[in-house]
PDB file of N, CA and C in Angstrom:
ATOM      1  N   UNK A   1     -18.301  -1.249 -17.463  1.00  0.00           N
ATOM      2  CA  UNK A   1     -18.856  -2.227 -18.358  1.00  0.00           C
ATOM      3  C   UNK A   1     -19.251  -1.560 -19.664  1.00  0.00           C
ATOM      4  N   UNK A   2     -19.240  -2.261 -20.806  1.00  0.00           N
ATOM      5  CA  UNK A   2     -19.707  -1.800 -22.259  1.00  0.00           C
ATOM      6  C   UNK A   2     -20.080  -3.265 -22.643  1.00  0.00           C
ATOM      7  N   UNK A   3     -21.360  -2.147 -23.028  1.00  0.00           N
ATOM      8  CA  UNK A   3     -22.617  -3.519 -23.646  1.00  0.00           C
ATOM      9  C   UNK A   3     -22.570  -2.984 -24.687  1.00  0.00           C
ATOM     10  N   UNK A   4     -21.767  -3.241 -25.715  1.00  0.00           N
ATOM     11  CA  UNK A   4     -21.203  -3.284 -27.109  1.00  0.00           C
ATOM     12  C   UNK A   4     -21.826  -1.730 -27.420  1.00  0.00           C
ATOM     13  N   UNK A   5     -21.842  -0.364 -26.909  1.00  0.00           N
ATOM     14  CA  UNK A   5     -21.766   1.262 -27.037  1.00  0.00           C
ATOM     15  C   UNK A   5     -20.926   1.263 -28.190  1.00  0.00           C
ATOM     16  N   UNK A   6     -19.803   0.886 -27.591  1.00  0.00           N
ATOM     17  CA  UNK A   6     -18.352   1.340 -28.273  1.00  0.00           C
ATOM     18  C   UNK A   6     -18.205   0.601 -29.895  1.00  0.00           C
ATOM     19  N   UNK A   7     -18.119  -0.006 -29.937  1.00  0.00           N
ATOM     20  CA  UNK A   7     -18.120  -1.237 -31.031  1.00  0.00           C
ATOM     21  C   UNK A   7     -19.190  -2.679 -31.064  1.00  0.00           C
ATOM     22  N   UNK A   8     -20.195  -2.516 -31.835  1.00  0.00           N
ATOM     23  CA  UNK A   8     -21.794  -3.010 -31.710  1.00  0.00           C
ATOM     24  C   UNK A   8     -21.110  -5.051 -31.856  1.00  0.00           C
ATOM     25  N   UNK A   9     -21.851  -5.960 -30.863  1.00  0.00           N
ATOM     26  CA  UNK A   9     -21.610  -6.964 -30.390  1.00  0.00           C
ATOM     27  C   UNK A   9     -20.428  -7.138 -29.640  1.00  0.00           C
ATOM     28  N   UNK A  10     -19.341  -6.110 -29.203  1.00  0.00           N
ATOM     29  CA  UNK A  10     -18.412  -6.098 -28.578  1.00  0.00           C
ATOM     30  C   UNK A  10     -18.234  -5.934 -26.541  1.00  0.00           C
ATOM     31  N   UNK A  11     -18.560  -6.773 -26.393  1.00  0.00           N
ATOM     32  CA  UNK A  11     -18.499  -6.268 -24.351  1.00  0.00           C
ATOM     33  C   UNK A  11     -17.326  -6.135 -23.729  1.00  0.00           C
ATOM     34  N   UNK A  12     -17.189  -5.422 -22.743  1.00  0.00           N
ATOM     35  CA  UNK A  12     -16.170  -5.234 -21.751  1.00  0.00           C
ATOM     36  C   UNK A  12     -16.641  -5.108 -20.762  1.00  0.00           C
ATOM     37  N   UNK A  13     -15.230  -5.597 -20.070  1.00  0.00           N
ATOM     38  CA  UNK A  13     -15.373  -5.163 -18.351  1.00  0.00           C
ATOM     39  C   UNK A  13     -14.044  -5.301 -18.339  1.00  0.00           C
ATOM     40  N   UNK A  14     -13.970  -3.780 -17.320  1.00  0.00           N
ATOM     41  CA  UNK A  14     -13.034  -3.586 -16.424  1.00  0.00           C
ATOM     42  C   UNK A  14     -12.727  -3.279 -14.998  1.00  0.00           C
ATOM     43  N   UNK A  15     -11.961  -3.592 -14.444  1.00  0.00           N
ATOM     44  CA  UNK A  15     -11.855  -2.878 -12.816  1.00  0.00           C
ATOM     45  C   UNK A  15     -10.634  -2.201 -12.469  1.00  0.00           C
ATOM     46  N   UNK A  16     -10.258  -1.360 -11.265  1.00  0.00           N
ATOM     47  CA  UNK A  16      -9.250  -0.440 -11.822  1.00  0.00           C
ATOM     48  C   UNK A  16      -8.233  -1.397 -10.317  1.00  0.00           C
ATOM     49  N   UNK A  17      -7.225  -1.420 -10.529  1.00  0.00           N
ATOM     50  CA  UNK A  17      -6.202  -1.768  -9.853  1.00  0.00           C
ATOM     51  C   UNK A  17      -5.812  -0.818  -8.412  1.00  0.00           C
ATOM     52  N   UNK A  18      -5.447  -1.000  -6.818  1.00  0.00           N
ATOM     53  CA  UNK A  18      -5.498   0.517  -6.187  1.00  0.00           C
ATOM     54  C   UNK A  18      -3.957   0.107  -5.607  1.00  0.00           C
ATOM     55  N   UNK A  19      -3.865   1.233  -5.297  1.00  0.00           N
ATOM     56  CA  UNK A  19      -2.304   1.344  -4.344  1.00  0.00           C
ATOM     57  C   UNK A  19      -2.534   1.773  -2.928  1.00  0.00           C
ATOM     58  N   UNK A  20      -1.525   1.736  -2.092  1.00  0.00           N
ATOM     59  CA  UNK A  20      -1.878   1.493  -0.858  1.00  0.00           C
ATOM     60  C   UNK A  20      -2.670   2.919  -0.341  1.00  0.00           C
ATOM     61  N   UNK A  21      -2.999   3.378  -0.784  1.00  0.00           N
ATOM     62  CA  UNK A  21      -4.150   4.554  -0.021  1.00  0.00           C
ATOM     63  C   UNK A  21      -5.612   4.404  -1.110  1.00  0.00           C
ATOM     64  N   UNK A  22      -5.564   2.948  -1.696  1.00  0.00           N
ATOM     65  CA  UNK A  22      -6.693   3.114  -2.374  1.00  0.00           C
ATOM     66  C   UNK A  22      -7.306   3.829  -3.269  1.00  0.00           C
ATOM     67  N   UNK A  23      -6.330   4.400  -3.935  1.00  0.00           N
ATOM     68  CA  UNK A  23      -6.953   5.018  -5.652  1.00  0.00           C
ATOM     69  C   UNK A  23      -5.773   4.181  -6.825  1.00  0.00           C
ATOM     70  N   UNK A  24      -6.719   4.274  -7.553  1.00  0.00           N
ATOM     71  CA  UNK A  24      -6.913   3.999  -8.994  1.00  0.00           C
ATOM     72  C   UNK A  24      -5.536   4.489  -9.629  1.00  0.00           C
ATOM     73  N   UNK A  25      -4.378   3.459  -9.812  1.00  0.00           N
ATOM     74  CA  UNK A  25      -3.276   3.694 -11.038  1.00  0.00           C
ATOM     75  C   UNK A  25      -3.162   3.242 -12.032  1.00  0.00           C
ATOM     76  N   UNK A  26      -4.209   2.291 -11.875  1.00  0.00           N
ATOM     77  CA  UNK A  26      -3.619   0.895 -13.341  1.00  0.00           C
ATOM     78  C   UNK A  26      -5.527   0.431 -13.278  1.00  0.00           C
ATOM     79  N   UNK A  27      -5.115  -0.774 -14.116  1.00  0.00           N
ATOM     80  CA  UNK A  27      -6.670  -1.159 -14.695  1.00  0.00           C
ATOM     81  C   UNK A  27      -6.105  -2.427 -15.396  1.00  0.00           C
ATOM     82  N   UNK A  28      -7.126  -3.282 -15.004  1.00  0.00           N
ATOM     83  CA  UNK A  28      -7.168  -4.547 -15.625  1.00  0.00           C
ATOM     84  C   UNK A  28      -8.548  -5.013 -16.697  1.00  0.00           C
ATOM     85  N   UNK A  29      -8.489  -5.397 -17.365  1.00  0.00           N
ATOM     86  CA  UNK A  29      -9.694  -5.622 -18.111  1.00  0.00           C
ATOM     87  C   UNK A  29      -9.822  -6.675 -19.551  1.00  0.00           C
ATOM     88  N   UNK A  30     -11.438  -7.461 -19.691  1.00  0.00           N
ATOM     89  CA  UNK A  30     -11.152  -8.034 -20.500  1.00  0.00           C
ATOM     90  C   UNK A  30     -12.549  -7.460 -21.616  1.00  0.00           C
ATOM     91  N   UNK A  31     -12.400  -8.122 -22.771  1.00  0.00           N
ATOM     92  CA  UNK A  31     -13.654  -8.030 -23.849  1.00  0.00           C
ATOM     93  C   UNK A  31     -13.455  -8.868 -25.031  1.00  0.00           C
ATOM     94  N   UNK A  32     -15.089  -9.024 -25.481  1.00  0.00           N
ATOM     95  CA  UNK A  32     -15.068 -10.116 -26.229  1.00  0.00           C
ATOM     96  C   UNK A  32     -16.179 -10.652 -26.989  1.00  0.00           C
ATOM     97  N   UNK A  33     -16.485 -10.990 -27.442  1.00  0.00           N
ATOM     98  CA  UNK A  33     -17.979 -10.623 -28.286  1.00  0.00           C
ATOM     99  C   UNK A  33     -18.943 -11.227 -27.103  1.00  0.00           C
ATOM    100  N   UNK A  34     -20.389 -10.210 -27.883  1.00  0.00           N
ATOM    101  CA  UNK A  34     -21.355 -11.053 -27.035  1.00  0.00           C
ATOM    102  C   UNK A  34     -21.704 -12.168 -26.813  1.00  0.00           C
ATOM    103  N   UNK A  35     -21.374 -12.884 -27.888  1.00  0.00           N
ATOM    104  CA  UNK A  35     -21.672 -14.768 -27.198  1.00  0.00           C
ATOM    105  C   UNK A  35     -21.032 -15.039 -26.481  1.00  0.00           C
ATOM    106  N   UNK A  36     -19.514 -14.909 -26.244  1.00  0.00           N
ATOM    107  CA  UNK A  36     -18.689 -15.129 -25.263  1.00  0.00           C
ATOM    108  C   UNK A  36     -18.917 -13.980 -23.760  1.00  0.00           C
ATOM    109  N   UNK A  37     -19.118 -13.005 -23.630  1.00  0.00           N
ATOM    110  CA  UNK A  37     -19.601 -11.706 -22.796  1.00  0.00           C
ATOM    111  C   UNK A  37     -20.874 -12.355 -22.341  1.00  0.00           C
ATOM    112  N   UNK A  38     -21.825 -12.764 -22.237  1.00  0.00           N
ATOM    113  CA  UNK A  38     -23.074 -13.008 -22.408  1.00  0.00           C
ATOM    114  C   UNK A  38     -23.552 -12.921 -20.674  1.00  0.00           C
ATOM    115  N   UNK A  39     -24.924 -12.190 -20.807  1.00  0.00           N
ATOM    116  CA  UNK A  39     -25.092 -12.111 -18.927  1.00  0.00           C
ATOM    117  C   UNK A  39     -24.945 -13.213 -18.271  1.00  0.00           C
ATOM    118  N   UNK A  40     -25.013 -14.301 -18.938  1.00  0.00           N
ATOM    119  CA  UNK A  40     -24.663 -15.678 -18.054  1.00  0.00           C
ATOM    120  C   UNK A  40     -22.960 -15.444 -17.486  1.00  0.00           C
ATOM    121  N   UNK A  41     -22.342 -14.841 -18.283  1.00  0.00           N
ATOM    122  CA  UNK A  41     -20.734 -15.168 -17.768  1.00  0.00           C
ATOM    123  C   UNK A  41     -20.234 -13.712 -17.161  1.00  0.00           C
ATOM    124  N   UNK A  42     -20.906 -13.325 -17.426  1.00  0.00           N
ATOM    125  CA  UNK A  42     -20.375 -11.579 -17.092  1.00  0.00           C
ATOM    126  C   UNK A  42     -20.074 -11.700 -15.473  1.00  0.00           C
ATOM    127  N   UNK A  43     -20.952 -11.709 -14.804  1.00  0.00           N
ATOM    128  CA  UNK A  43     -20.518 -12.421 -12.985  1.00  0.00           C
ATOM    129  C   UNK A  43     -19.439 -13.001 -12.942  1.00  0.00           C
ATOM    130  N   UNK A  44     -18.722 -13.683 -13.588  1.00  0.00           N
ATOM    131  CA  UNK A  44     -18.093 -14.870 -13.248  1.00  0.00           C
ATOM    132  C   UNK A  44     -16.498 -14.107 -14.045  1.00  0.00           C
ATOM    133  N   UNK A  45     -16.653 -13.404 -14.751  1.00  0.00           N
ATOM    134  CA  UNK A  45     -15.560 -12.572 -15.548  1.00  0.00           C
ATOM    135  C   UNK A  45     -15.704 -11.499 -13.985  1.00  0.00           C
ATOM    136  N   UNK A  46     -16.320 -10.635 -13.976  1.00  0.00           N
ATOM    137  CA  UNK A  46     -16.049  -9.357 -12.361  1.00  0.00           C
ATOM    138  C   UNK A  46     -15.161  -9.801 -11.738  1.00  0.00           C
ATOM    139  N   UNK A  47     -15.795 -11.285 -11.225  1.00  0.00           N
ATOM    140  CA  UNK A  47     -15.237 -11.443  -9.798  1.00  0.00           C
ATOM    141  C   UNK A  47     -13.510 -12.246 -10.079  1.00  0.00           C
ATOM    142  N   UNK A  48     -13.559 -12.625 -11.559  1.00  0.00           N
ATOM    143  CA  UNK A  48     -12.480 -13.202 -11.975  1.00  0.00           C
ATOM    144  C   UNK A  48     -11.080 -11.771 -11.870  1.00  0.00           C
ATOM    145  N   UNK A  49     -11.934 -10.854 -12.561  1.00  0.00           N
ATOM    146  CA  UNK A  49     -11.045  -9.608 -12.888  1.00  0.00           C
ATOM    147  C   UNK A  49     -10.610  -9.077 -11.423  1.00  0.00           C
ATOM    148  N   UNK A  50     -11.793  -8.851 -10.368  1.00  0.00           N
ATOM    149  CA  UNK A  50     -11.863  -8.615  -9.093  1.00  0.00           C
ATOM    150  C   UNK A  50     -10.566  -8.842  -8.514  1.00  0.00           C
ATOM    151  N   UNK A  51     -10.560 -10.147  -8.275  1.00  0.00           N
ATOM    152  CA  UNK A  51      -9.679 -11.490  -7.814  1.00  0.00           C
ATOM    153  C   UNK A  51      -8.390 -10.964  -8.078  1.00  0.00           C
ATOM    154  N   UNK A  52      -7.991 -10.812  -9.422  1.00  0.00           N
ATOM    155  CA  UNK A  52      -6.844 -10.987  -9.856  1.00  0.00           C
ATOM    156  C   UNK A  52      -6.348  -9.248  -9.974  1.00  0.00           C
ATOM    157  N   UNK A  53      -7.276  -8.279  -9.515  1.00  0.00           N
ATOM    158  CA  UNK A  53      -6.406  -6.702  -9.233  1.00  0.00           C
ATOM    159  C   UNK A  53      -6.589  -6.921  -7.984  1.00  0.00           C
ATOM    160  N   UNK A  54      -7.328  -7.622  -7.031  1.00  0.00           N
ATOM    161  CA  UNK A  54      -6.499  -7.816  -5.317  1.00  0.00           C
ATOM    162  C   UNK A  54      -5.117  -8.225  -5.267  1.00  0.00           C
ATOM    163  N   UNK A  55      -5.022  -9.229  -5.912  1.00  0.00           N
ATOM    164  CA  UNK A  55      -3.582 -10.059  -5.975  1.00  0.00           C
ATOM    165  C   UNK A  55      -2.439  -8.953  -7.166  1.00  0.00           C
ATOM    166  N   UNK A  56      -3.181  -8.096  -7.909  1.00  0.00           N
ATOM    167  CA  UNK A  56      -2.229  -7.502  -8.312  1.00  0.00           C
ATOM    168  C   UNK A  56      -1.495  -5.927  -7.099  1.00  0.00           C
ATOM    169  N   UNK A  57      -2.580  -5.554  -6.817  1.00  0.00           N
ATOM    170  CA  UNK A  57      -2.780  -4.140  -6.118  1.00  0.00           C
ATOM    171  C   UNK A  57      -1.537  -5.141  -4.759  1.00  0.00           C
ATOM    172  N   UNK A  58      -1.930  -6.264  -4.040  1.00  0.00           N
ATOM    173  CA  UNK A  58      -0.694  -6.749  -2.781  1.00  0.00           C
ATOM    174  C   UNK A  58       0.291  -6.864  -3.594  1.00  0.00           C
ATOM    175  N   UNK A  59       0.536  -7.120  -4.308  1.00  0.00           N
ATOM    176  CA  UNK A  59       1.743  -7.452  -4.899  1.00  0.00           C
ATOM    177  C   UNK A  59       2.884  -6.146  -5.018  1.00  0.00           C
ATOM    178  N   UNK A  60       1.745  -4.924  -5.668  1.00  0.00           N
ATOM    179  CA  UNK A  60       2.855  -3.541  -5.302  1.00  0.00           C
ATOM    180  C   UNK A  60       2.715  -3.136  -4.226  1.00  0.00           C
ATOM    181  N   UNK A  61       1.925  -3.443  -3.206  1.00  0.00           N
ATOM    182  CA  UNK A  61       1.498  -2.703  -2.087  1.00  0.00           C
ATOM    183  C   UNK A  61       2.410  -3.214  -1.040  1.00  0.00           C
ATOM    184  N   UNK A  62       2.480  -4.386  -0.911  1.00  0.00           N
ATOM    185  CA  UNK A  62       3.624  -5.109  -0.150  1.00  0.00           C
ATOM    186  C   UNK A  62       5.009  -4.873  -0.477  1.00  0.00           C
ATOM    187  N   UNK A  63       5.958  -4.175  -1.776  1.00  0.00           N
ATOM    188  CA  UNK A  63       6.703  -4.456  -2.492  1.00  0.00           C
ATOM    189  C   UNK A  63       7.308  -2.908  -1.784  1.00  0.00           C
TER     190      UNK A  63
END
């Protein structure tokens, strides 16, 4: 996560994508100013990002 460190009103989140023994090759991630980032939505972006490197990580893992 970046609570605008990097570039001031700017947030991120990322999570890292795994392959079938469970480490880290790839990374998915989004950012976006703080009104849009805001702790109200930040939960709801994780589990969004979450979600969608499970379904990415089966997709090569099965393949």
């Amino acid at each position: 996560m970046n609570h605008g460190e990097a570039y001031e009103n700017t947030y991120g989140i990322g999570v890292a994508i795994l392959d079938k023994d469970k480490r880290s090759f790839a990374g998915i991630s989004l950012s976006g100013s703080r009104n849009i980032m805001n702790p109200k939505n930040t939960i709801d972006y994780v589990k969004l990002l979450q979600s969608a490197s499970i379904k990415i990580s089966k997709l090569i893992v099965d393949n």
